[in-house]
PDB file of N, CA and C in Angstrom:
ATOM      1  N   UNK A   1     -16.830 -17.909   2.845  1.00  0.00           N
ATOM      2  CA  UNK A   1     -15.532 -17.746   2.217  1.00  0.00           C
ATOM      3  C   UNK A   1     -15.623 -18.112   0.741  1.00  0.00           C
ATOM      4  N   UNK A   2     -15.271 -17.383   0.090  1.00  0.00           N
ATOM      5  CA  UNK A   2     -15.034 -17.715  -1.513  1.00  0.00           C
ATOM      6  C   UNK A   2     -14.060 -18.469  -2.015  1.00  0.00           C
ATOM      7  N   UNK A   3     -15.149 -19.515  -3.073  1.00  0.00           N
ATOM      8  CA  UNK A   3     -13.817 -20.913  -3.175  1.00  0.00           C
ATOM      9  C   UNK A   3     -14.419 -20.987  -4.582  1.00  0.00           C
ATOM     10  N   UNK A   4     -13.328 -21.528  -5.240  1.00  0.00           N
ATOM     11  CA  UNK A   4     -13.593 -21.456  -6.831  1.00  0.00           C
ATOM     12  C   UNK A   4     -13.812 -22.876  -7.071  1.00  0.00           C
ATOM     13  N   UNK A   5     -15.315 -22.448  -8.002  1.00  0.00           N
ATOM     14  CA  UNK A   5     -16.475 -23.106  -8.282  1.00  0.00           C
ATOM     15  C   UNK A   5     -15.364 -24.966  -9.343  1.00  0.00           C
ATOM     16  N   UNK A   6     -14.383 -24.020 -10.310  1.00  0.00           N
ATOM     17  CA  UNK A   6     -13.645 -24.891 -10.975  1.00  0.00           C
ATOM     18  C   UNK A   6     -12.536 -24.896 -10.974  1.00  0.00           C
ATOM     19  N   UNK A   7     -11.781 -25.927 -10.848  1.00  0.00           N
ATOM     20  CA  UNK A   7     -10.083 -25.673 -11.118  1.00  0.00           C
ATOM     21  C   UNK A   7      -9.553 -25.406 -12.740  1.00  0.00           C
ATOM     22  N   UNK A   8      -9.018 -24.092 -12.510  1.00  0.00           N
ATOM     23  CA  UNK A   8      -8.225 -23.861 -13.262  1.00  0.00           C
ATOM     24  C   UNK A   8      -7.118 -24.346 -14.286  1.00  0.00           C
ATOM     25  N   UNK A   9      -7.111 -24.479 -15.068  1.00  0.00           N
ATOM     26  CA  UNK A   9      -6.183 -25.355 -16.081  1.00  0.00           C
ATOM     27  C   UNK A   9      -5.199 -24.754 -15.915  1.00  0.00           C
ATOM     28  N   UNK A  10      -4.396 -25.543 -16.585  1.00  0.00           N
ATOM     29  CA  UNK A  10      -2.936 -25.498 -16.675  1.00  0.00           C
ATOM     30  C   UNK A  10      -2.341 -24.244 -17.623  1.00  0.00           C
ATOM     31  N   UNK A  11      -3.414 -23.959 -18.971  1.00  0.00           N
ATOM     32  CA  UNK A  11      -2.913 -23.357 -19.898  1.00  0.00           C
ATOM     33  C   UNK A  11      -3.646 -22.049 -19.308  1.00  0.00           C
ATOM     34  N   UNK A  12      -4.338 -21.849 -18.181  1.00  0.00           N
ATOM     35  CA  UNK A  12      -4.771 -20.751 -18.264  1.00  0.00           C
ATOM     36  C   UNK A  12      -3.793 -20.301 -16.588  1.00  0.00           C
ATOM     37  N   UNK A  13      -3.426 -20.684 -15.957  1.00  0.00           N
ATOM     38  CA  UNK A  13      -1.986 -20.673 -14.859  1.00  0.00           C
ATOM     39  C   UNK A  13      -0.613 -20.502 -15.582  1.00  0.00           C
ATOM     40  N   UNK A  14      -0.452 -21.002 -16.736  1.00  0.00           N
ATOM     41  CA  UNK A  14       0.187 -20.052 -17.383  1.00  0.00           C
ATOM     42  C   UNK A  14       0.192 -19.228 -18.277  1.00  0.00           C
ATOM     43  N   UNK A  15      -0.637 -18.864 -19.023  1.00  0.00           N
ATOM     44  CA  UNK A  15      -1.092 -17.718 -19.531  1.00  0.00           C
ATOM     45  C   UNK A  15      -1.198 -16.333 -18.210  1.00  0.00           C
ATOM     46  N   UNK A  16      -1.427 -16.623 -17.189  1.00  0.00           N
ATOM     47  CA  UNK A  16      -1.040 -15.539 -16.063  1.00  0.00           C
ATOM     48  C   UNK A  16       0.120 -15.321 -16.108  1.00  0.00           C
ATOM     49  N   UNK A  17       1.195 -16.373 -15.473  1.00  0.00           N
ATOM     50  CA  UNK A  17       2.350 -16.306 -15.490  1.00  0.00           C
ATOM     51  C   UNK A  17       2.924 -16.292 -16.166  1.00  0.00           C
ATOM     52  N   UNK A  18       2.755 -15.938 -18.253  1.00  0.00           N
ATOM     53  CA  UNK A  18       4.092 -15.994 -19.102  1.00  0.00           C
ATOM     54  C   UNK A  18       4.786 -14.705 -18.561  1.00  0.00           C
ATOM     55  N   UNK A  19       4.444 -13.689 -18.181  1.00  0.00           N
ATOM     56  CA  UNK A  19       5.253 -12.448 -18.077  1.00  0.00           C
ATOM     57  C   UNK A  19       6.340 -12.686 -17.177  1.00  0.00           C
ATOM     58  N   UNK A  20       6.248 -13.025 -16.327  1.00  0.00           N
ATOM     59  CA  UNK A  20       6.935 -13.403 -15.199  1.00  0.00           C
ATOM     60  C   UNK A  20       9.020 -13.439 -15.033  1.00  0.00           C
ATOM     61  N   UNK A  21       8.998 -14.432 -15.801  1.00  0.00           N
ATOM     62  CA  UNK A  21      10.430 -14.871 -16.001  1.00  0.00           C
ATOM     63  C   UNK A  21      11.257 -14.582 -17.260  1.00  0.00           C
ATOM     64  N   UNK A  22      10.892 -13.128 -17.985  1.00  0.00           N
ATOM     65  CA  UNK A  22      10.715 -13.267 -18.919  1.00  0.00           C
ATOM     66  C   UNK A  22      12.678 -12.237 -18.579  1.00  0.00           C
ATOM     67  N   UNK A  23      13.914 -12.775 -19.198  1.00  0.00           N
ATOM     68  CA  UNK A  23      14.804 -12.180 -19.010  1.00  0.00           C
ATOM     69  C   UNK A  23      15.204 -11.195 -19.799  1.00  0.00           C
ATOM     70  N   UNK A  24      16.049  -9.983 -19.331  1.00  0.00           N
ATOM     71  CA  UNK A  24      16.056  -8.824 -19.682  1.00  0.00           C
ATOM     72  C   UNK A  24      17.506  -8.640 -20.514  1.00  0.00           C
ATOM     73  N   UNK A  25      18.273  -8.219 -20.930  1.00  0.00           N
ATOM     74  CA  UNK A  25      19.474  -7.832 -21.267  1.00  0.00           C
ATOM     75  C   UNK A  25      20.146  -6.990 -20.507  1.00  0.00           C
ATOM     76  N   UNK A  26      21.344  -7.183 -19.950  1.00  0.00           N
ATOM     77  CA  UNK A  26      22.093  -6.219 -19.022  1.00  0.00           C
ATOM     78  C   UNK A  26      22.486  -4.852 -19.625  1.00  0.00           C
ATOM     79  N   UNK A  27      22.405  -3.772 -18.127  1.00  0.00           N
ATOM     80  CA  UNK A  27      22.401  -2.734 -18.762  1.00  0.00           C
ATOM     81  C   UNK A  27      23.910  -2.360 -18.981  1.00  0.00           C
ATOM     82  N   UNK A  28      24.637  -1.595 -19.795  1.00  0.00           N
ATOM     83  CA  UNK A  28      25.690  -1.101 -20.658  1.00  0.00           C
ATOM     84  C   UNK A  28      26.042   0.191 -19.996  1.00  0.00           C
ATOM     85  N   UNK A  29      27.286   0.786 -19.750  1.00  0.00           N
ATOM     86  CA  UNK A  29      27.699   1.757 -19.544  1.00  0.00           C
ATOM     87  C   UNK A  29      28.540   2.011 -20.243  1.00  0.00           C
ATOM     88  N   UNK A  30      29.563   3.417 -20.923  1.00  0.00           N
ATOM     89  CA  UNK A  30      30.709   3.469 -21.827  1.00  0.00           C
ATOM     90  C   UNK A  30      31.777   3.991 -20.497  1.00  0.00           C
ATOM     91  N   UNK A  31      32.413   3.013 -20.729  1.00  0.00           N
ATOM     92  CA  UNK A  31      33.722   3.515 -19.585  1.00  0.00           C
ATOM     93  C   UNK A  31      34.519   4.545 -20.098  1.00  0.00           C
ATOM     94  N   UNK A  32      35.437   5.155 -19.658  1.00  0.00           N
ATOM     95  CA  UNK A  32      36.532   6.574 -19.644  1.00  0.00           C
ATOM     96  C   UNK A  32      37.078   6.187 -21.080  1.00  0.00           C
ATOM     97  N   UNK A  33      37.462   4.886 -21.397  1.00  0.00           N
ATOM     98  CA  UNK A  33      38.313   4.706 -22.229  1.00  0.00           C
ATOM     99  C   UNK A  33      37.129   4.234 -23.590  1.00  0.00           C
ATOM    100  N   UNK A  34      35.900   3.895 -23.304  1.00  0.00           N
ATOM    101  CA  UNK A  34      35.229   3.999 -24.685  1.00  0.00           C
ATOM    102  C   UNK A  34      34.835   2.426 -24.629  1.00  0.00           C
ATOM    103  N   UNK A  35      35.056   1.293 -23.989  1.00  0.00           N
ATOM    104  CA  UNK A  35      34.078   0.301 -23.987  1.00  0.00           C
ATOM    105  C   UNK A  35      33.487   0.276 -23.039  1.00  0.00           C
ATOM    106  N   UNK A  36      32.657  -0.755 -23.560  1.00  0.00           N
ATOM    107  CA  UNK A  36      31.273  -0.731 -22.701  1.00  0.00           C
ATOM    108  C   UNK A  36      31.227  -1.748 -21.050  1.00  0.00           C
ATOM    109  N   UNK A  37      31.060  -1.526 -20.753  1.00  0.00           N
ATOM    110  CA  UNK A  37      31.194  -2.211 -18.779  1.00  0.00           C
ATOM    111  C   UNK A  37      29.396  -2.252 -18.475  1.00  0.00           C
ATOM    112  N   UNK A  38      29.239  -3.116 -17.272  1.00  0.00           N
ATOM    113  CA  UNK A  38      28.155  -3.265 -16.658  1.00  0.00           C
ATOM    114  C   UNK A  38      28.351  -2.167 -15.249  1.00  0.00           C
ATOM    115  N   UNK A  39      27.337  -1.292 -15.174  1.00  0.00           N
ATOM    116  CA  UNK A  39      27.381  -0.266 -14.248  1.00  0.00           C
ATOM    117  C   UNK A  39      28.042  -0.729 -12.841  1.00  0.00           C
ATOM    118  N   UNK A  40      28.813   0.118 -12.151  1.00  0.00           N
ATOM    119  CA  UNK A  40      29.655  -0.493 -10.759  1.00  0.00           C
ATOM    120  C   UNK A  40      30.136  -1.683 -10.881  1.00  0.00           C
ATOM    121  N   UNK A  41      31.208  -1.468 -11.917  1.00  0.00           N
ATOM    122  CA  UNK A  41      31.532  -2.196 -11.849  1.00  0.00           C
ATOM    123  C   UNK A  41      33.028  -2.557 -12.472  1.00  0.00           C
ATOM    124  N   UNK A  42      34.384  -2.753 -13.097  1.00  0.00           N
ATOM    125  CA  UNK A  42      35.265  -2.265 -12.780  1.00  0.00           C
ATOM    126  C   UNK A  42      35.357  -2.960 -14.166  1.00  0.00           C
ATOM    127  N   UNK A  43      36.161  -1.721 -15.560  1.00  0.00           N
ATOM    128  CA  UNK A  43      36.267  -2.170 -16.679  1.00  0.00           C
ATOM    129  C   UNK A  43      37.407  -3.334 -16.804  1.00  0.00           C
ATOM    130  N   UNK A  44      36.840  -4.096 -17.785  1.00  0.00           N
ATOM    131  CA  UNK A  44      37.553  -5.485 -18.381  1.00  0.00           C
ATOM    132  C   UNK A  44      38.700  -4.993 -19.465  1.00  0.00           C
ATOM    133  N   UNK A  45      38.703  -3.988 -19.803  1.00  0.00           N
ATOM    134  CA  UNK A  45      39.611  -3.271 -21.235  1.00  0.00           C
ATOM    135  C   UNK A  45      40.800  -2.155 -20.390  1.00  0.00           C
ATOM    136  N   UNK A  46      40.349  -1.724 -19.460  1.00  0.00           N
ATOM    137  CA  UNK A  46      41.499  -0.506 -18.465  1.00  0.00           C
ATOM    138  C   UNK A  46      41.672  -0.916 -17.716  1.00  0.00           C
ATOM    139  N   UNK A  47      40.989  -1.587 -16.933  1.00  0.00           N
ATOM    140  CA  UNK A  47      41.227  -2.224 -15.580  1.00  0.00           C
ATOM    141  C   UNK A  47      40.949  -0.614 -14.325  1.00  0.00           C
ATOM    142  N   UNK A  48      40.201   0.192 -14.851  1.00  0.00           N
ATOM    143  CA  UNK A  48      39.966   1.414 -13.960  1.00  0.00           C
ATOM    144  C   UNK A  48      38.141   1.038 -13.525  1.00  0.00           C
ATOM    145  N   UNK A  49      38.253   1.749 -12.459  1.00  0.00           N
ATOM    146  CA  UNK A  49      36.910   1.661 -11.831  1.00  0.00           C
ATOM    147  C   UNK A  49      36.829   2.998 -11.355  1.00  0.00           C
ATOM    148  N   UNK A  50      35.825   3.702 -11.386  1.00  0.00           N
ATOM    149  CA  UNK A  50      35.766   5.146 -10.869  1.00  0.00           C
ATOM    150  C   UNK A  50      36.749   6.625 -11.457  1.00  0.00           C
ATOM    151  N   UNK A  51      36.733   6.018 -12.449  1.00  0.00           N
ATOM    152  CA  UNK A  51      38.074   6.551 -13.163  1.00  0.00           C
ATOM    153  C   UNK A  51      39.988   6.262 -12.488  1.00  0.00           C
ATOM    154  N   UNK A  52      39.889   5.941 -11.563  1.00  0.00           N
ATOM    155  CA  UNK A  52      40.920   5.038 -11.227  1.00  0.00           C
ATOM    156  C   UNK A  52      41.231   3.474 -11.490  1.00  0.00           C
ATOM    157  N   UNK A  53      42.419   3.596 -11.662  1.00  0.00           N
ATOM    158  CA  UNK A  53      43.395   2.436 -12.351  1.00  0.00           C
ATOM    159  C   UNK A  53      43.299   1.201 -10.919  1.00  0.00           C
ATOM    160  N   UNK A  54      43.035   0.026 -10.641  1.00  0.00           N
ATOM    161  CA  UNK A  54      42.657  -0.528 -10.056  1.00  0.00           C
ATOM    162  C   UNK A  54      43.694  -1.631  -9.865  1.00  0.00           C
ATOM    163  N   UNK A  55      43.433  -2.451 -11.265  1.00  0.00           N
ATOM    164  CA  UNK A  55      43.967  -3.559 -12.029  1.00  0.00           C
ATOM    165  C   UNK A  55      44.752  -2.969 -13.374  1.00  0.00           C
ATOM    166  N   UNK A  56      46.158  -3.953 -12.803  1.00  0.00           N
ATOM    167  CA  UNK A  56      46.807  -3.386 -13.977  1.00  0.00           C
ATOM    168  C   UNK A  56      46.302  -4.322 -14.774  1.00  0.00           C
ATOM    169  N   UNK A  57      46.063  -4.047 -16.571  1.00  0.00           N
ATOM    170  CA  UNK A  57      45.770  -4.837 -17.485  1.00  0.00           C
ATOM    171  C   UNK A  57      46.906  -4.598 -18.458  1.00  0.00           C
ATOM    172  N   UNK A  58      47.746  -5.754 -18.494  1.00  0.00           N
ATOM    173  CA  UNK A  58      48.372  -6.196 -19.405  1.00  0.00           C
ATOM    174  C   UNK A  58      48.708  -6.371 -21.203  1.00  0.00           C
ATOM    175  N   UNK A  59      49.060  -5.739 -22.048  1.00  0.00           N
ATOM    176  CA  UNK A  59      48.391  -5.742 -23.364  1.00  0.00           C
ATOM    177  C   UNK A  59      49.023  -6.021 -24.296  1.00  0.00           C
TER     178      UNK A  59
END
């Protein structure tokens, strides 16, 4: 069975793993009315989801 000859450092366990956790920016959609929403998901500015009115929003 193959067993490693040396243990591995620390800086080289993470040098594997910098990619890893590396966070992304959410993706953007333009809703009916022209701002931007997170996909499926029900605008904060119309209060419509699917092009239907859902939530009334107040203004």
């Amino acid at each position: 069975m193959a067993v490693p000859k040396r243990k591995h450092s620390k800086a080289r366990r993470d040098k594997r793993r910098n990619n890893v956790w590396k966070i992304s920016a959410p993706t953007l959609v333009k809703c009916a009315c022209g701002a931007y929403k997170r996909p499926h998901r029900l605008c904060a500015a119309c209060g419509k989801y699917n092009d239907r009115e859902v939530v009334a929003i107040s203004e």
